[in-house]
C-alpha atoms as a PDB file:
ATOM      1  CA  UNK A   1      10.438  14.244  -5.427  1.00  0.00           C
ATOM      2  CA  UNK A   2       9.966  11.227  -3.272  1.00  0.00           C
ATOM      3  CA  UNK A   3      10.373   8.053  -5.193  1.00  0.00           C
ATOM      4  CA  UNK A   4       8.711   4.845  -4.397  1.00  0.00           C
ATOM      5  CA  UNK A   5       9.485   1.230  -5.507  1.00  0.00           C
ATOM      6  CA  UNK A   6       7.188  -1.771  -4.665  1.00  0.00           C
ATOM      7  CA  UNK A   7       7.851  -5.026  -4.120  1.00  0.00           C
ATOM      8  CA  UNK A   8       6.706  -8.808  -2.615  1.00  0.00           C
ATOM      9  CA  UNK A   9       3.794  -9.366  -4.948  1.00  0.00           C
ATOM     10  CA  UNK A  10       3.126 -12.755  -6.370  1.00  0.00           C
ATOM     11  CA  UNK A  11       0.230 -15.622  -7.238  1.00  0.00           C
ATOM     12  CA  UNK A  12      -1.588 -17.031  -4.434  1.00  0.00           C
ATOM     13  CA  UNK A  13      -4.884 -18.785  -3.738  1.00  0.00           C
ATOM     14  CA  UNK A  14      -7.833 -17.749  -2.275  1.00  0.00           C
ATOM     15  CA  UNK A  15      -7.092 -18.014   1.923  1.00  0.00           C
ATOM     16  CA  UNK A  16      -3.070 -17.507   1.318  1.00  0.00           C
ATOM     17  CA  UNK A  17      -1.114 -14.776   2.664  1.00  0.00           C
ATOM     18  CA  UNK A  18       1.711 -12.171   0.960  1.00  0.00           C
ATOM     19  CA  UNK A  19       3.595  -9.391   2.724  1.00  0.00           C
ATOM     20  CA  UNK A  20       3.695  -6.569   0.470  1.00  0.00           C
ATOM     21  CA  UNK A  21       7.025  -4.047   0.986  1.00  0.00           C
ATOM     22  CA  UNK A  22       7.643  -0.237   0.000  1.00  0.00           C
ATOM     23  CA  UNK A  23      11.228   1.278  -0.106  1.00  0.00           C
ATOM     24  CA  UNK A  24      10.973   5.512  -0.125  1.00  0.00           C
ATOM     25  CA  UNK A  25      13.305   8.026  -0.577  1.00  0.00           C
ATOM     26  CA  UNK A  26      13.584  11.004   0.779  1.00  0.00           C
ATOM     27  CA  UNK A  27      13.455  13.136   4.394  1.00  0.00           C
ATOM     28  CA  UNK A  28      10.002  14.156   4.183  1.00  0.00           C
ATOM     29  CA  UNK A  29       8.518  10.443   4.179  1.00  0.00           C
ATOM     30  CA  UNK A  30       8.990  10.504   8.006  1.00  0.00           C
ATOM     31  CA  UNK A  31       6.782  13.538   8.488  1.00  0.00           C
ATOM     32  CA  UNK A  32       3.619  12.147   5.949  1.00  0.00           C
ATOM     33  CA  UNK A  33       0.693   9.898   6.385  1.00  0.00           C
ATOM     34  CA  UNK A  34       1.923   7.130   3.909  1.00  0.00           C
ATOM     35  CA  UNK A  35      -0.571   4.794   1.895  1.00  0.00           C
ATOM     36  CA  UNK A  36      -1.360   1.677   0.100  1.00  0.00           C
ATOM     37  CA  UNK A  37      -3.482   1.718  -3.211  1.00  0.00           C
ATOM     38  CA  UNK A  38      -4.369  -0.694  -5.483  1.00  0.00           C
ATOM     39  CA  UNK A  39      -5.802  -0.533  -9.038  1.00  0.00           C
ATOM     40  CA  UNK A  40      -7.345  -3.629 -10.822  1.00  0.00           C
ATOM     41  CA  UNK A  41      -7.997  -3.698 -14.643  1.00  0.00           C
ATOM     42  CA  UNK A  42     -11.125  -1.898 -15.783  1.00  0.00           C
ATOM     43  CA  UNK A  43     -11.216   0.056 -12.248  1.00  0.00           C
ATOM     44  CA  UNK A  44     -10.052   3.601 -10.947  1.00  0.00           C
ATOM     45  CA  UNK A  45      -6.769   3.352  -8.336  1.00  0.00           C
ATOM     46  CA  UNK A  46      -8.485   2.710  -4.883  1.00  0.00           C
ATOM     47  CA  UNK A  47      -6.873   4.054  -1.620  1.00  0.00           C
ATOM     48  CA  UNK A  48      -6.502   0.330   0.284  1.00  0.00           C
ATOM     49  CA  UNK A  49      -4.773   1.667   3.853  1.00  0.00           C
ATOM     50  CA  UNK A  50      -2.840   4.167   5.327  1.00  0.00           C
ATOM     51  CA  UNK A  51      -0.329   5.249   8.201  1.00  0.00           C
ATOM     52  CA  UNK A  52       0.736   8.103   9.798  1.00  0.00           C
ATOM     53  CA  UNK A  53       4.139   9.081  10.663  1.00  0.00           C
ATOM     54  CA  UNK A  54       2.957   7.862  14.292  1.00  0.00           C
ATOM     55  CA  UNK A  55       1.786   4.851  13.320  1.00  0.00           C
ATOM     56  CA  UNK A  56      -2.217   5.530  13.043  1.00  0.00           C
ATOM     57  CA  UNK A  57      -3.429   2.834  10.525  1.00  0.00           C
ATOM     58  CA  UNK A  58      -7.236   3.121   8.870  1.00  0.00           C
ATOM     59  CA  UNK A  59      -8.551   0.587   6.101  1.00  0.00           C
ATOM     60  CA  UNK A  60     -10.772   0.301   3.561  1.00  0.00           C
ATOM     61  CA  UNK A  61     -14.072  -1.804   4.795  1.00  0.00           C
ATOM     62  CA  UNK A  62     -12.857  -4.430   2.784  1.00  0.00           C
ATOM     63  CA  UNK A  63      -9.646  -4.862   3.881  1.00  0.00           C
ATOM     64  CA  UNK A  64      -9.957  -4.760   7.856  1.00  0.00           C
ATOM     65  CA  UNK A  65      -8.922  -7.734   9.731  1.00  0.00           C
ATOM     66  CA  UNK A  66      -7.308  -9.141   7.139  1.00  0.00           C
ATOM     67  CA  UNK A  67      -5.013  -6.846   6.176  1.00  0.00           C
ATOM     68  CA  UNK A  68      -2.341  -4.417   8.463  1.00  0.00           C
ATOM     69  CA  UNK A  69      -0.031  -1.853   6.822  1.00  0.00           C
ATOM     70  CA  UNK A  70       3.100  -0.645   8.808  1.00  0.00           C
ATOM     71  CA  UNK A  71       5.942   1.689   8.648  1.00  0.00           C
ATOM     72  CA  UNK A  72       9.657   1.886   9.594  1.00  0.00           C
ATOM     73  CA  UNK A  73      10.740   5.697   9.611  1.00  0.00           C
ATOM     74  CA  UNK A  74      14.276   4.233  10.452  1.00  0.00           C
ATOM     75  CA  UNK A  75      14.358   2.537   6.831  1.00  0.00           C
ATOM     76  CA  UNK A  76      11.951   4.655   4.769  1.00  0.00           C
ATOM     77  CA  UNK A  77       9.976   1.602   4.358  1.00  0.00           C
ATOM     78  CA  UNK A  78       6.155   0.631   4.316  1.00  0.00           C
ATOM     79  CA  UNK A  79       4.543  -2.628   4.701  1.00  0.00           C
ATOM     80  CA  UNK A  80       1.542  -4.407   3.902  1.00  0.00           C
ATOM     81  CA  UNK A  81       1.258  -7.891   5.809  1.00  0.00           C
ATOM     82  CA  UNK A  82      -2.287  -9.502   3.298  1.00  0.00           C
ATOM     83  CA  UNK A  83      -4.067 -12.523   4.694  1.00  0.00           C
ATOM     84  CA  UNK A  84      -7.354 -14.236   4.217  1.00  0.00           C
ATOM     85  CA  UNK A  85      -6.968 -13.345   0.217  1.00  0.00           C
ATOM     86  CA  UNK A  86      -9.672 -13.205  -1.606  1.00  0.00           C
ATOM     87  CA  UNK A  87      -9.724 -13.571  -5.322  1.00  0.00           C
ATOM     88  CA  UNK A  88     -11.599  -9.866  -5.191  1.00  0.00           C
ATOM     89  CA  UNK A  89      -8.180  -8.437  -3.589  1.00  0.00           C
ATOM     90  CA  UNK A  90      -6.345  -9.270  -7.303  1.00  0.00           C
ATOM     91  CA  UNK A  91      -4.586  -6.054  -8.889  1.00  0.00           C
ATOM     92  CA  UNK A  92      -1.806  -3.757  -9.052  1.00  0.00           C
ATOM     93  CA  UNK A  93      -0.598  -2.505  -5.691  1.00  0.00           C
ATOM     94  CA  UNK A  94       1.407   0.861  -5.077  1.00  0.00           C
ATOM     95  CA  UNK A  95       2.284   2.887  -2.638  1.00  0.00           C
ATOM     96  CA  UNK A  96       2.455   6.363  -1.839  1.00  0.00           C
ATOM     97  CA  UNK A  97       1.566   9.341   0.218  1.00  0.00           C
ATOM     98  CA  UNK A  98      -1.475   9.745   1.230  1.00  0.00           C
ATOM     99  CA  UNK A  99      -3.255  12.346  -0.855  1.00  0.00           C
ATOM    100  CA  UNK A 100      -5.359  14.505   1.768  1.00  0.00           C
ATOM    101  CA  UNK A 101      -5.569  18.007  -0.871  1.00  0.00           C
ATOM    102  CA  UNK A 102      -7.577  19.903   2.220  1.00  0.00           C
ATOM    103  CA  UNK A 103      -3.652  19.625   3.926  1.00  0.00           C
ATOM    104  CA  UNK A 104      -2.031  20.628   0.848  1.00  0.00           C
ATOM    105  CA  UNK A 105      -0.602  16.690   0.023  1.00  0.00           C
ATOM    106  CA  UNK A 106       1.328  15.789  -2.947  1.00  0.00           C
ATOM    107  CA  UNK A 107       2.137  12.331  -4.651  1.00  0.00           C
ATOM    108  CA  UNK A 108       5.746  11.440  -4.677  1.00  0.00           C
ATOM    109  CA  UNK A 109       6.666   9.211  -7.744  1.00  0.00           C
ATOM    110  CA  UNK A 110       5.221   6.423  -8.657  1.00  0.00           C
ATOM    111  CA  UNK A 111       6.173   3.083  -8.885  1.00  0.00           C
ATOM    112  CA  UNK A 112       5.543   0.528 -11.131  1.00  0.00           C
ATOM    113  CA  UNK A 113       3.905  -1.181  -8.362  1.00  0.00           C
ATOM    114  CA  UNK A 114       3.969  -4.835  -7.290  1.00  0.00           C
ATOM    115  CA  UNK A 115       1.094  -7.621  -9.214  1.00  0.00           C
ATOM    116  CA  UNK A 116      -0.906  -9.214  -7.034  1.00  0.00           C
ATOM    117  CA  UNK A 117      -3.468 -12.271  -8.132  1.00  0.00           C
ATOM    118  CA  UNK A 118      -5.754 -14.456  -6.146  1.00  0.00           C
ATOM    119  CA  UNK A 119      -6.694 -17.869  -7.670  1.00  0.00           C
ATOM    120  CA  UNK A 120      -9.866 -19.438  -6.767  1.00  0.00           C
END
């Protein structure tokens, strides 16, 4: 199974900026719509943005224009370039596939994902 390890997380204040980075393994990552997901405490994991293996990107509402995810097929890696942060955007952030069951996805493994906090 496809494992995934997250890293690039930190402590920054409200306006900042982090890059976010995802190493995969595994041949199939190049052929799957890849995602970011974040889970804060108290709240269910929420899909944040994903990619295709083309490079389609969609977004949560909350997220757009402040946040872009991208992909390097070459590396196995996934990106997630976060500006404008709002205290709001504070949680755990992972990455994965994205989980579409309609197509028949599957998760690869998860991470222990990457912290991310936003000081007012």
């Amino acid at each position: 199974q496809v494992q995934f390890v997250e890293s690039g997380g930190g402590l920054v204040q409200a306006g900042g900026s982090l890059r976010l980075s995802c190493a995969a393994s595994g041949s199939t990552f190049r052929t799957k719509n890849s995602a970011w997901y974040r889970q804060a405490p108290g709240n269910q994991r929420e899909l944040v943005a994903s990619i295709s293996s083309g490079g389609f990107a969609d977004y949560v509402d909350s997220v757009k224009g402040r946040f872009t995810i991208s992909r390097d097929n070459a590396k196995n890696t996934v990106d997630l370039q976060m500006n404008s942060l709002r205290p709001e955007d504070t949680a755990v952030y992972y990455c994965n596939f994205l989980l579409r069951v309609f197509r028949g996805d599957s998760w690869g493994s998860w991470g222990q994902g990457t912290q991310v906090t936003v000081s007012s």
